[in-house]
Protein backbone atom coordinates (compact mmCIF):
# COMPACT_ATOMS: atom_id res chain seq x y z
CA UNK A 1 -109.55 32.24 36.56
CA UNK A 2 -105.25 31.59 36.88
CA UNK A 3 -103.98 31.27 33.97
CA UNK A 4 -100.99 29.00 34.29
CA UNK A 5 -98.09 29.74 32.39
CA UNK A 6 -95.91 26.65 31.28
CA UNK A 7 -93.44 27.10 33.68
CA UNK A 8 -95.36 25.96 37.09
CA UNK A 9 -94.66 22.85 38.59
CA UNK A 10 -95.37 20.67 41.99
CA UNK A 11 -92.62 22.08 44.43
CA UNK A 12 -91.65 19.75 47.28
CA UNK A 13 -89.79 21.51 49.74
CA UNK A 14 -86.99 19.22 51.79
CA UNK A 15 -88.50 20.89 54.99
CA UNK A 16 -91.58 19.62 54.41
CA UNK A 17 -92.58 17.27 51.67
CA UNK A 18 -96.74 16.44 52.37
CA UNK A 19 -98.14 13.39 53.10
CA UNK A 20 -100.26 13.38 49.93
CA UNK A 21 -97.33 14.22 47.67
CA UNK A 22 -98.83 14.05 44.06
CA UNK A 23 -97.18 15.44 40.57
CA UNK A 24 -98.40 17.40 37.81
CA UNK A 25 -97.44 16.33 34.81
CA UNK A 26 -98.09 19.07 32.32
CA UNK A 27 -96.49 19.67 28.46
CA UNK A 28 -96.18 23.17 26.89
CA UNK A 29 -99.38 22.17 25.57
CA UNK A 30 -101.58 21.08 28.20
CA UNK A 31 -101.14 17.31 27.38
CA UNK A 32 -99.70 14.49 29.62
CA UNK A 33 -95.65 13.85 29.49
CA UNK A 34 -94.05 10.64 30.89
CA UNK A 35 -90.48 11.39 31.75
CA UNK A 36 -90.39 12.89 35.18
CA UNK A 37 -87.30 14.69 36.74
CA UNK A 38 -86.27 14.01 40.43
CA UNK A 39 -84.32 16.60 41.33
CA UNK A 40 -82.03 16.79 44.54
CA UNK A 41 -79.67 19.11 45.74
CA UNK A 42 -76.42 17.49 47.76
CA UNK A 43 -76.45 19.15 51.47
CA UNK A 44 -74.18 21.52 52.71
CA UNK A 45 -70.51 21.67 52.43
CA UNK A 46 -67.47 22.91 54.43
CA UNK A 47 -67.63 25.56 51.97
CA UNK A 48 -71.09 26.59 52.26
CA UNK A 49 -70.01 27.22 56.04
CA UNK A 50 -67.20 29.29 55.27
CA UNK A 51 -69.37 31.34 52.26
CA UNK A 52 -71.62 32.10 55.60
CA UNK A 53 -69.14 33.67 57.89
CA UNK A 54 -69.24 37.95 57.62
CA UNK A 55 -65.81 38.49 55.93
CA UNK A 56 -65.36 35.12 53.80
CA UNK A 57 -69.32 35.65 52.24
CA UNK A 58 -69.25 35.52 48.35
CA UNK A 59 -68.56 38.71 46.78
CA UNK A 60 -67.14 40.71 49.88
CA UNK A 61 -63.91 42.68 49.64
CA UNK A 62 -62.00 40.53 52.26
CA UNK A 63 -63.45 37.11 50.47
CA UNK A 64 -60.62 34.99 49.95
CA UNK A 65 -60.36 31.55 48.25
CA UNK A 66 -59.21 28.27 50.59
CA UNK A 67 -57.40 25.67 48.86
CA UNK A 68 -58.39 23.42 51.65
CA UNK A 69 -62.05 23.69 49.94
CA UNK A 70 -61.19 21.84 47.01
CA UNK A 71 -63.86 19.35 46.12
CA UNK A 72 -65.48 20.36 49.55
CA UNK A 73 -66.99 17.59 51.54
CA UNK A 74 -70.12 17.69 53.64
CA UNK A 75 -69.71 19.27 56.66
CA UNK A 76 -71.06 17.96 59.78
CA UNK A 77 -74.17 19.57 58.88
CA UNK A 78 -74.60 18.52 55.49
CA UNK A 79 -73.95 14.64 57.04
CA UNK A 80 -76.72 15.26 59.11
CA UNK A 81 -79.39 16.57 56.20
CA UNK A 82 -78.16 14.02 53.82
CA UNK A 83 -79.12 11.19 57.04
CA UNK A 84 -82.73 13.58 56.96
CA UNK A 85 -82.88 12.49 52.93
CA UNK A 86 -82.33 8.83 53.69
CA UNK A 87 -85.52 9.09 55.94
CA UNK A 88 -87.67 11.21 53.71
CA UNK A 89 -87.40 8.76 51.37
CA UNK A 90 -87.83 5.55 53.93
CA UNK A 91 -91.81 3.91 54.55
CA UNK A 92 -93.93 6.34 56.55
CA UNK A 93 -94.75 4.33 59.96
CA UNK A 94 -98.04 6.21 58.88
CA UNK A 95 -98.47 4.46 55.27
CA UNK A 96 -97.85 7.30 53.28
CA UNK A 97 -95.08 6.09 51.19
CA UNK A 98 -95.10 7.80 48.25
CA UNK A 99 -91.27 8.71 48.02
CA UNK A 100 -90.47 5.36 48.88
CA UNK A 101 -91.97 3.96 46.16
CA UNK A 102 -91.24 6.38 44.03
CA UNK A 103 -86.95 5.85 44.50
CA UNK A 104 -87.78 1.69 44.91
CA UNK A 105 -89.72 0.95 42.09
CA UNK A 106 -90.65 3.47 39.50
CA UNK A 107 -87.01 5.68 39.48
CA UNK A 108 -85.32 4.18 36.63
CA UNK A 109 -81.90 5.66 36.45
CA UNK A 110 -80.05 8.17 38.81
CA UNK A 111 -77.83 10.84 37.81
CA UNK A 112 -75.24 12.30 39.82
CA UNK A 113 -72.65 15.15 39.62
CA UNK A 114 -69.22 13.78 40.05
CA UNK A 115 -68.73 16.50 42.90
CA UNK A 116 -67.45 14.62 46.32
CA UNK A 117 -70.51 17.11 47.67
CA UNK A 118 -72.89 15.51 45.50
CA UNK A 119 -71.42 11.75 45.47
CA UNK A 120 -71.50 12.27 49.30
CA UNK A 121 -74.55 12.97 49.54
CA UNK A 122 -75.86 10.23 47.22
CA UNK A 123 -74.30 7.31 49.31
CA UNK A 124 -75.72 8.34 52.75
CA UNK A 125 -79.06 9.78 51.23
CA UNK A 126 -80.23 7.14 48.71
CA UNK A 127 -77.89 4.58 48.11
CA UNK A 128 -78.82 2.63 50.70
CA UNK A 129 -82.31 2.33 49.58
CA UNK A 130 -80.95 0.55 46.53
CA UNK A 131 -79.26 -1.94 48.07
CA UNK A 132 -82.02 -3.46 49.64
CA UNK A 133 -84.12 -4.14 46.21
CA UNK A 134 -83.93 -6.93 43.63
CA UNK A 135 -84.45 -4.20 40.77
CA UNK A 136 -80.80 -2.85 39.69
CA UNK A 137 -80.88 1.04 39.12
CA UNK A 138 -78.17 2.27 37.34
CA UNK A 139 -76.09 5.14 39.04
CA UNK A 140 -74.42 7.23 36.54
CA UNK A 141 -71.81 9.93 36.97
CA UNK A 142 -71.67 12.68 34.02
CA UNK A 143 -69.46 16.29 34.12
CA UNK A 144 -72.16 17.75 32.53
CA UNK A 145 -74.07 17.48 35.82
CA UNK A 146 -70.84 19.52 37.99
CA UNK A 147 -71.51 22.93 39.25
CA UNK A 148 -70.57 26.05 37.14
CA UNK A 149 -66.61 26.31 38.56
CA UNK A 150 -66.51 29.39 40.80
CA UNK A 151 -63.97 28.94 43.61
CA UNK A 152 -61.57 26.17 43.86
CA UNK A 153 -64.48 23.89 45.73
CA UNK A 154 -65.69 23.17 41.69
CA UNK A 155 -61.83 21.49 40.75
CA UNK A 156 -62.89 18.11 41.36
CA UNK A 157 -61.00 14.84 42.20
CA UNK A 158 -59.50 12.20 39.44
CA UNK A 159 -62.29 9.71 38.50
CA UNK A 160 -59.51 6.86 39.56
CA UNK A 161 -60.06 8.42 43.58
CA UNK A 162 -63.62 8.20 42.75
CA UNK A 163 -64.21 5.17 41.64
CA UNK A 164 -62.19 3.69 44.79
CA UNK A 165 -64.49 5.59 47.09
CA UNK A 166 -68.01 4.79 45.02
CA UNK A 167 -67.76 1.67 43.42
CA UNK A 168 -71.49 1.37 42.81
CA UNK A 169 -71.47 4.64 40.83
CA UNK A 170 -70.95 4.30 36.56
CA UNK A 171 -67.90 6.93 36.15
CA UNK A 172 -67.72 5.57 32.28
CA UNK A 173 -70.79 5.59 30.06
CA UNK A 174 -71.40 9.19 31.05
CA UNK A 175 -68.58 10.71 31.81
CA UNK A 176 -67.96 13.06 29.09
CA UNK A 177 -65.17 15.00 30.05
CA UNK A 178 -65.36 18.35 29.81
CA UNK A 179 -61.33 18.75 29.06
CA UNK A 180 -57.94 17.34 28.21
CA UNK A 181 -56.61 15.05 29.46
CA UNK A 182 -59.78 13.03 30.63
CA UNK A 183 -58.74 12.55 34.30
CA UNK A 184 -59.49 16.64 34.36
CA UNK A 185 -62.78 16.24 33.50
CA UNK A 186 -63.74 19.83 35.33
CA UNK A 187 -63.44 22.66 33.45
CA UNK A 188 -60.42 24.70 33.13
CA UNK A 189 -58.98 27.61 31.33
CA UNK A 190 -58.20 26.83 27.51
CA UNK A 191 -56.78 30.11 26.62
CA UNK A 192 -54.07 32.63 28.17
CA UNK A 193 -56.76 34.36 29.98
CA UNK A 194 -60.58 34.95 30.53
CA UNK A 195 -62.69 38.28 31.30
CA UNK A 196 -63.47 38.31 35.37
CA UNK A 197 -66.98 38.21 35.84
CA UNK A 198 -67.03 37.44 39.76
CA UNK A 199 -66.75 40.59 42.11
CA UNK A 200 -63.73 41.48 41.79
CA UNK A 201 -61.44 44.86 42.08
CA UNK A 202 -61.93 45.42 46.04
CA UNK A 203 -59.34 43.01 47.30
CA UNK A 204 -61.18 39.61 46.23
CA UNK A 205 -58.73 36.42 46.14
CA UNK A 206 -59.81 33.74 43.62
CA UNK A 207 -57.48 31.23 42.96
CA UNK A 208 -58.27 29.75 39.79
CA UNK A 209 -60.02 31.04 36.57
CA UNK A 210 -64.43 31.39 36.82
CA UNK A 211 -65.96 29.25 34.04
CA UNK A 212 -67.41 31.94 31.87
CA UNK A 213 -71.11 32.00 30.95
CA UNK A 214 -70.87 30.67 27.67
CA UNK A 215 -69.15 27.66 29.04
CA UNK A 216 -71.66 26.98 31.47
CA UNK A 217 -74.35 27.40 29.10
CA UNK A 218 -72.93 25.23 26.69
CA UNK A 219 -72.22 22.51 29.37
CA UNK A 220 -76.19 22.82 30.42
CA UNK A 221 -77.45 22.24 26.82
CA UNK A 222 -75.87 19.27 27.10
CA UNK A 223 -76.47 18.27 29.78
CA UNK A 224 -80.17 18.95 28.46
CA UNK A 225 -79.61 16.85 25.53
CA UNK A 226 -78.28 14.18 27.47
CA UNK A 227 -81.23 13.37 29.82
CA UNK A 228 -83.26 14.07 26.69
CA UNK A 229 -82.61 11.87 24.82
CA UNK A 230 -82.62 8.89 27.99
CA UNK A 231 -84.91 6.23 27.60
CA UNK A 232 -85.80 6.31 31.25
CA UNK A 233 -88.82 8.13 31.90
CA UNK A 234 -88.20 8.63 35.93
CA UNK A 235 -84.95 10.13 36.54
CA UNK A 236 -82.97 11.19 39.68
CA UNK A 237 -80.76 14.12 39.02
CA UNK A 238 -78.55 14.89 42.46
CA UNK A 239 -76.67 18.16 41.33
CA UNK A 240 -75.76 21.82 42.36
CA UNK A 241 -77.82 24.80 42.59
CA UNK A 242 -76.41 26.27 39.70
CA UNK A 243 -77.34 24.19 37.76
CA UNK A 244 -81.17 23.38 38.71
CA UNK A 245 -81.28 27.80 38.51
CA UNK A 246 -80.33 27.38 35.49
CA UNK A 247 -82.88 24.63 34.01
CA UNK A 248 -85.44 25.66 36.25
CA UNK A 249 -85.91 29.08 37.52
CA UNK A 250 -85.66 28.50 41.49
CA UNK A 251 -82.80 28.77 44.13
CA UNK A 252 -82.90 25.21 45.88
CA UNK A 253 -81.68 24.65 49.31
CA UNK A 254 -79.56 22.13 50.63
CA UNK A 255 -80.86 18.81 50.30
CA UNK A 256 -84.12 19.90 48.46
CA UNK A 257 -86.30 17.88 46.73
CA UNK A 258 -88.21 19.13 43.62
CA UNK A 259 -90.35 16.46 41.15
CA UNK A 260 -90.88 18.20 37.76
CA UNK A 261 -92.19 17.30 34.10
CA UNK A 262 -88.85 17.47 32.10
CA UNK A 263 -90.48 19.33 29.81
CA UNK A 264 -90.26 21.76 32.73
CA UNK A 265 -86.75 21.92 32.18
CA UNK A 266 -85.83 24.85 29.83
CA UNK A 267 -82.45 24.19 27.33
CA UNK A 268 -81.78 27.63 27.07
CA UNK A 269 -82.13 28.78 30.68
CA UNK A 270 -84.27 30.38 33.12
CA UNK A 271 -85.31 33.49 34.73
CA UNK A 272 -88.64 32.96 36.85
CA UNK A 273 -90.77 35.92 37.60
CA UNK A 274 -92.25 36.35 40.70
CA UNK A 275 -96.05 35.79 39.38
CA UNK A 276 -94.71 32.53 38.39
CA UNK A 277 -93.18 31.74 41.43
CA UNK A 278 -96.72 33.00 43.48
CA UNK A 279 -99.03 30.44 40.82
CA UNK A 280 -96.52 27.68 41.74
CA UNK A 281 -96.67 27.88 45.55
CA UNK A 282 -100.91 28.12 44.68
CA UNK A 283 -100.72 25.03 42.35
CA UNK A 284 -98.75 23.33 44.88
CA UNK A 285 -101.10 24.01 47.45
CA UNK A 286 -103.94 22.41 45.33
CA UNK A 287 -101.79 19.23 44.97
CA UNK A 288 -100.73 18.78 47.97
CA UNK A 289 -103.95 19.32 50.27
């Protein structure tokens, strides 16, 4: 008999979300929960390429920060998977239109990192969904929902640029910036200087300060609290994969899809083992079939 330990959830994989796509809603107890947790990652960046290439890869000696990163965008590639999103969650010619109903009529609010990556990948991959429905879902922006600030791609842009560029998305009710003055609402550097905790000391270039762990932490509690505390019960969050590692245990890939309890979601972090990850690819199997 598997024992099932409370961390195992229904994993839908972009590559390959099932026809029969069905979620398991499951408390630390055993007992039904209602609020439900889409959660996206935005598709890859200009950055992401550059992290790829042998010489520029995260952590290397000869790594060396771009300024022309900043904010990154989607590349072409990243265009094309958000475009791959937009039909994952369009009718199946077949009938099997699960995700379809799921965005159109039972997703209540959608969260979004204010990220140009993430904001990007919300207008080609969803938004247009919306548009064509009489119910009104609101679209919320919130800092708390930015990636932890490694490289210069995490400075973001001033919510007036943003709002210009997404109208439809709420930069106000939950945008609680993260500094001073508000228009940074990123974080920065409060003090004269912070402990290096990226690879560093073999000719690595950063050009601006790593948002310590504590920081990041802090910012993910909150952002914990936040959606807790939400009456919506089915809620798109389109973020970074920092942050889902953190609440959730599991490295997502570009433009990946996961549905979870959000009593799934741990406050105080995660770090999956690998049984757990082997009884969630079985569990999944089970629900899927």
């Amino acid at each position: 008999m598997l024992l099932l330990r409370p961390s195992i959830i229904i994993l839908l994989q972009s590559s390959g979300i099932s026809a029969g796509v069905k979620t398991l809603k499951m408390t630390r107890n055993g007992n039904n929960d209602g609020k439900r947790i889409v959660l996206i990652r935005h598709g890859c960046t200009h950055m992401n390429e550059y992290l790829s290439k042998p010489g520029t890869r995260w952590g290397e000696p000869t790594f060396e920060d771009d300024w022309r990163f900043r904010d990154t965008t989607l590349s072409p590639l990243g265009v094309k998977q958000a475009k791959q999103l937009y039909e994952k969650f369009s009718p199946n010619p077949n009938g099997r239109d699960e995700l379809h109903t799921l965005l159109t009529q039972e997703v209540d609010l959608v969260v979004v990192s204010p990220l140009k990556r993430a904001l990007q990948t919300l207008e080609i991959g969803l938004y247009s969904h919306f548009k064509h429905i009489p119910k009104k879902t609101p679209i919320i922006a919130t800092p708390y929902a930015s990636e932890r600030v490694y490289m210069c791609s995490e400075i973001g842009s001033h919510v007036q640029e943003l709002r210009q560029t997404y109208p439809f998305v709420d930069f106000q009710s939950g945008f609680h910036p993260i500094n001073h003055p508000p228009h940074e609402w990123w974080w920065t550097c409060k003090v004269k200087s912070e402990p290096e905790w990226r690879p560093s000391g073999q000719g690595q270039k950063y050009l601006n300060v790593g948002e310590p762990e504590h920081a990041f932490h802090d910012r993910m509690q909150k952002l914990y609290d936040w959606l807790h505390h939400r009456e919506e019960q089915t809620i798109v969050l389109l973020s970074h994969w920092g942050v889902f590692q953190f609440l959730t245990g599991y490295d997502f890939q570009n433009c990946e899809v996961k549905i979870v309890p959000f009593i799934r979601l741990r406050k105080g972090g995660y770090d999956i083992t690998e049984e757990e990850k082997t009884e969630s690819k079985i569990i999944e199997q089970r629900f899927t079939e």
